[in-house]
C-alpha atoms as a PDB file:
ATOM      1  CA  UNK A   1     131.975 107.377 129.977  1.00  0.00           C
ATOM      2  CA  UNK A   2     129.619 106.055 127.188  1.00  0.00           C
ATOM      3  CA  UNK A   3     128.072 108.471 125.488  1.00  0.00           C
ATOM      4  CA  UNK A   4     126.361 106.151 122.724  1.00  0.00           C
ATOM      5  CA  UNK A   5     123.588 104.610 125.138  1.00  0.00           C
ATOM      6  CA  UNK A   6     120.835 102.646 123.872  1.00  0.00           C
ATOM      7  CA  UNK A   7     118.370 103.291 121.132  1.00  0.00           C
ATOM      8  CA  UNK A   8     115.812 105.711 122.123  1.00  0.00           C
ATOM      9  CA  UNK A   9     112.068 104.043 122.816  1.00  0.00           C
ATOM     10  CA  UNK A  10     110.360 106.939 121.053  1.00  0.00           C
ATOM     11  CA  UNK A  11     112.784 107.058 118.573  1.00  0.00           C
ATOM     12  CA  UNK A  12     111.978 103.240 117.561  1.00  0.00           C
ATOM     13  CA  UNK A  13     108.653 103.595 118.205  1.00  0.00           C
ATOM     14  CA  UNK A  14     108.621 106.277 115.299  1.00  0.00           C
ATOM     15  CA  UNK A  15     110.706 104.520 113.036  1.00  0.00           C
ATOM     16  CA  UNK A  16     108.297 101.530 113.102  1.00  0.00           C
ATOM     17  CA  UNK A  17     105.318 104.170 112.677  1.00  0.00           C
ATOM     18  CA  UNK A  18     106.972 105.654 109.553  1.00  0.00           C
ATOM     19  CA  UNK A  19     107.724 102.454 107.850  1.00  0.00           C
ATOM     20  CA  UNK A  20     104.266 101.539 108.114  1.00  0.00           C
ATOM     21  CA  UNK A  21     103.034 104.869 106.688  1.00  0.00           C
ATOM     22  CA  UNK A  22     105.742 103.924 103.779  1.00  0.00           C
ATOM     23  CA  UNK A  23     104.568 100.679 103.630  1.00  0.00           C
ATOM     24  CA  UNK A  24     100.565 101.798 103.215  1.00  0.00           C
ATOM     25  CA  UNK A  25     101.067 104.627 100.518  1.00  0.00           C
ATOM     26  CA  UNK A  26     103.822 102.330  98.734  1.00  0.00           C
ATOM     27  CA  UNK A  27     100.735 100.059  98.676  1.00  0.00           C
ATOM     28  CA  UNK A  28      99.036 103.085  97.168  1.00  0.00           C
ATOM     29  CA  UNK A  29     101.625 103.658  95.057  1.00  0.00           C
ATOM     30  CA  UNK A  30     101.460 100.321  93.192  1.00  0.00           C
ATOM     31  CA  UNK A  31      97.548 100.166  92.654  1.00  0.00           C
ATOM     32  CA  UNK A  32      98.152 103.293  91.120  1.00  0.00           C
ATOM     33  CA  UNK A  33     100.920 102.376  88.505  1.00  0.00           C
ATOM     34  CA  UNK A  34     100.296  98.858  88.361  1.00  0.00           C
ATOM     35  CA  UNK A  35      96.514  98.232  88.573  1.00  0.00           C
ATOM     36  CA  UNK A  36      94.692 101.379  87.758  1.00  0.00           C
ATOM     37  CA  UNK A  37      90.880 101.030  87.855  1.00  0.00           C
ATOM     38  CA  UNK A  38      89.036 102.059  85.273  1.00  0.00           C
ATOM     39  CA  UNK A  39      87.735 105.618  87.443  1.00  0.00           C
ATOM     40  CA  UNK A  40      90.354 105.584  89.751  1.00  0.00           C
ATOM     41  CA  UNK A  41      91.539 108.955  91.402  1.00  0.00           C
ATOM     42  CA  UNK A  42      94.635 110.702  90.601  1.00  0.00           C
ATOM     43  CA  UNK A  43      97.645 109.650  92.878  1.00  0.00           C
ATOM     44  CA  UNK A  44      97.578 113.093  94.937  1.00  0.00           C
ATOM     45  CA  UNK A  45      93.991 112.569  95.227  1.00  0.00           C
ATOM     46  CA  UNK A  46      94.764 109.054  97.008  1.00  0.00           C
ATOM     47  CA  UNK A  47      97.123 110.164  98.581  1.00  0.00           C
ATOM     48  CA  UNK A  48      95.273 112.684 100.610  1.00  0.00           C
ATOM     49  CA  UNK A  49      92.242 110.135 101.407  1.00  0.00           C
ATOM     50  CA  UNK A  50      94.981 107.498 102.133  1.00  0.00           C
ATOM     51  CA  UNK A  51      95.486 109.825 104.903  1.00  0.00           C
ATOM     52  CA  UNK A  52      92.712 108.836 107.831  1.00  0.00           C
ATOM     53  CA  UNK A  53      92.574 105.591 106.361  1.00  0.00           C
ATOM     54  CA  UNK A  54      96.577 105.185 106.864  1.00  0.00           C
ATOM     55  CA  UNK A  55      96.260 106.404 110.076  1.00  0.00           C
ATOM     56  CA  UNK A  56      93.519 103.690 110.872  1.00  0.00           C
ATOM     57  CA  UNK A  57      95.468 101.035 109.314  1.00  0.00           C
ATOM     58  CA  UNK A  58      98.673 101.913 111.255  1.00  0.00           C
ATOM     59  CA  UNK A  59      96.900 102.512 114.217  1.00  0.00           C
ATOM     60  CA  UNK A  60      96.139  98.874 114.363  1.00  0.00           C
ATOM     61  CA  UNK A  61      98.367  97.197 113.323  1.00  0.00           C
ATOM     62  CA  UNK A  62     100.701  99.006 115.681  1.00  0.00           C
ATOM     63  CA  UNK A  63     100.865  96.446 118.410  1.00  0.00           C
ATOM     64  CA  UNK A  64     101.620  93.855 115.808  1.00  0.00           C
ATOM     65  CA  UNK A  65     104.565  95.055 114.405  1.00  0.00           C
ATOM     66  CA  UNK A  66     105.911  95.902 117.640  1.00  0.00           C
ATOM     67  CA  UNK A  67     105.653  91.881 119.353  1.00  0.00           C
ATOM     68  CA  UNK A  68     107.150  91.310 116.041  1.00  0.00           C
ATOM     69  CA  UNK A  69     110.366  93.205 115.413  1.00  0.00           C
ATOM     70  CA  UNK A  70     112.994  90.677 116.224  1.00  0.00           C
ATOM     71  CA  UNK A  71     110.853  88.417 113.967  1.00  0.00           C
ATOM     72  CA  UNK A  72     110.706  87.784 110.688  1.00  0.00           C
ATOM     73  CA  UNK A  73     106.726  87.901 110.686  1.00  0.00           C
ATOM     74  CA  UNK A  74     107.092  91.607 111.116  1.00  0.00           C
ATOM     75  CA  UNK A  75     107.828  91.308 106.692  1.00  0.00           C
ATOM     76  CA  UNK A  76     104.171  89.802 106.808  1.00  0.00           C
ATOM     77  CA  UNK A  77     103.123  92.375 108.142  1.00  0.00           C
ATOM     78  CA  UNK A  78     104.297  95.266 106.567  1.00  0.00           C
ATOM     79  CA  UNK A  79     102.739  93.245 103.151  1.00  0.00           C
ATOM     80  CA  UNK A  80      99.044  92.953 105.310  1.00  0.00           C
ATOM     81  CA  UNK A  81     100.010  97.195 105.195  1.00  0.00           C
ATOM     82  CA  UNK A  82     100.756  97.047 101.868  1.00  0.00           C
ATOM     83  CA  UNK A  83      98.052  95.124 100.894  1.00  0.00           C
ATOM     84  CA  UNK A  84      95.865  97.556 102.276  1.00  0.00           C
ATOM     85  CA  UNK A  85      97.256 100.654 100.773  1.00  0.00           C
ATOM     86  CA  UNK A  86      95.940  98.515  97.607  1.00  0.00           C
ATOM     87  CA  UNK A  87      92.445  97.472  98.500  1.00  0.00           C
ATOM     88  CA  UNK A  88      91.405 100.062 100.829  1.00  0.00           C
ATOM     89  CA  UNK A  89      91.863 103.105  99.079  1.00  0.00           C
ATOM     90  CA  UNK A  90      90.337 102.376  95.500  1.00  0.00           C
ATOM     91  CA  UNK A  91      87.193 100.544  97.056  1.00  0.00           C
ATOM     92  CA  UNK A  92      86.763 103.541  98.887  1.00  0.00           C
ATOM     93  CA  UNK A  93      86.413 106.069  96.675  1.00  0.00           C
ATOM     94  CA  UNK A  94      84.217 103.937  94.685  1.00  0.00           C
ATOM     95  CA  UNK A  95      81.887 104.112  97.703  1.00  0.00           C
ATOM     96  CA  UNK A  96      82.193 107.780  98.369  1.00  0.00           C
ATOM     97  CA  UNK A  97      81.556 108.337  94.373  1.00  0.00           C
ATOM     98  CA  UNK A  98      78.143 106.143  94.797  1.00  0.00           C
ATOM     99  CA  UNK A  99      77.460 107.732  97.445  1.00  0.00           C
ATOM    100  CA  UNK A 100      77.689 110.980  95.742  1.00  0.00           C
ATOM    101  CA  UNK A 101      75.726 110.563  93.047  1.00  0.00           C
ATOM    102  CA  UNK A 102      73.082 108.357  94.351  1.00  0.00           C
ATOM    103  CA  UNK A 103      74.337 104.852  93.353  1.00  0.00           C
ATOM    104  CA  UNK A 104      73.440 102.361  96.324  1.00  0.00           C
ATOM    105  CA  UNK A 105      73.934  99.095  94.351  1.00  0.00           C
END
């Protein structure tokens, strides 16, 4: 009797989905650390906008990593996530803070 069977499909499925999520707020992490702006948000702050906009990112990228697990493309991808936790976030809350105060330049 074999009681190891194979790996689970939703277990795999949210493996790939967490290491995306890592991958987006470790992008997130190093705009934070590495190249603050000069009115950038505190990380928690980030963090909890990073939220939808991880979700988004993940969300599409999805398919992608999946046709491109047994490849090694799938590393290019997780840096497009990555990448994205960098850019996404800060430009962001730039626009939400111009659009708070009036700014449309």
């Amino acid at each position: 009797m074999n009681v190891v069977g194979p790996p689970s499909i939703l277990l795999s499925n949210l493996t790939v989905a967490m290491l995306a999520l890592a991958a987006y707020y470790l992008g997130v992490f190093i705009r934070k650390r590495a190249f603050p702006g000069p009115s950038s948000l505190s990380f928690r702050d980030q963090a909890l906008l990073g939220i939808p906009f991880a979700l988004a990112v993940v969300a599409a990228m999805g398919p992608v990593i999946l046709k491109t697990m047994t490849d090694f493309t799938v590393l290019a991808t997780f840096g497009v996530i990555i990448e994205q936790g960098m850019l996404l976030n800060e430009t962001a809350t730039e626009r939400l803070r111009d659009l708070g105060t009036g700014n449309r330049g």
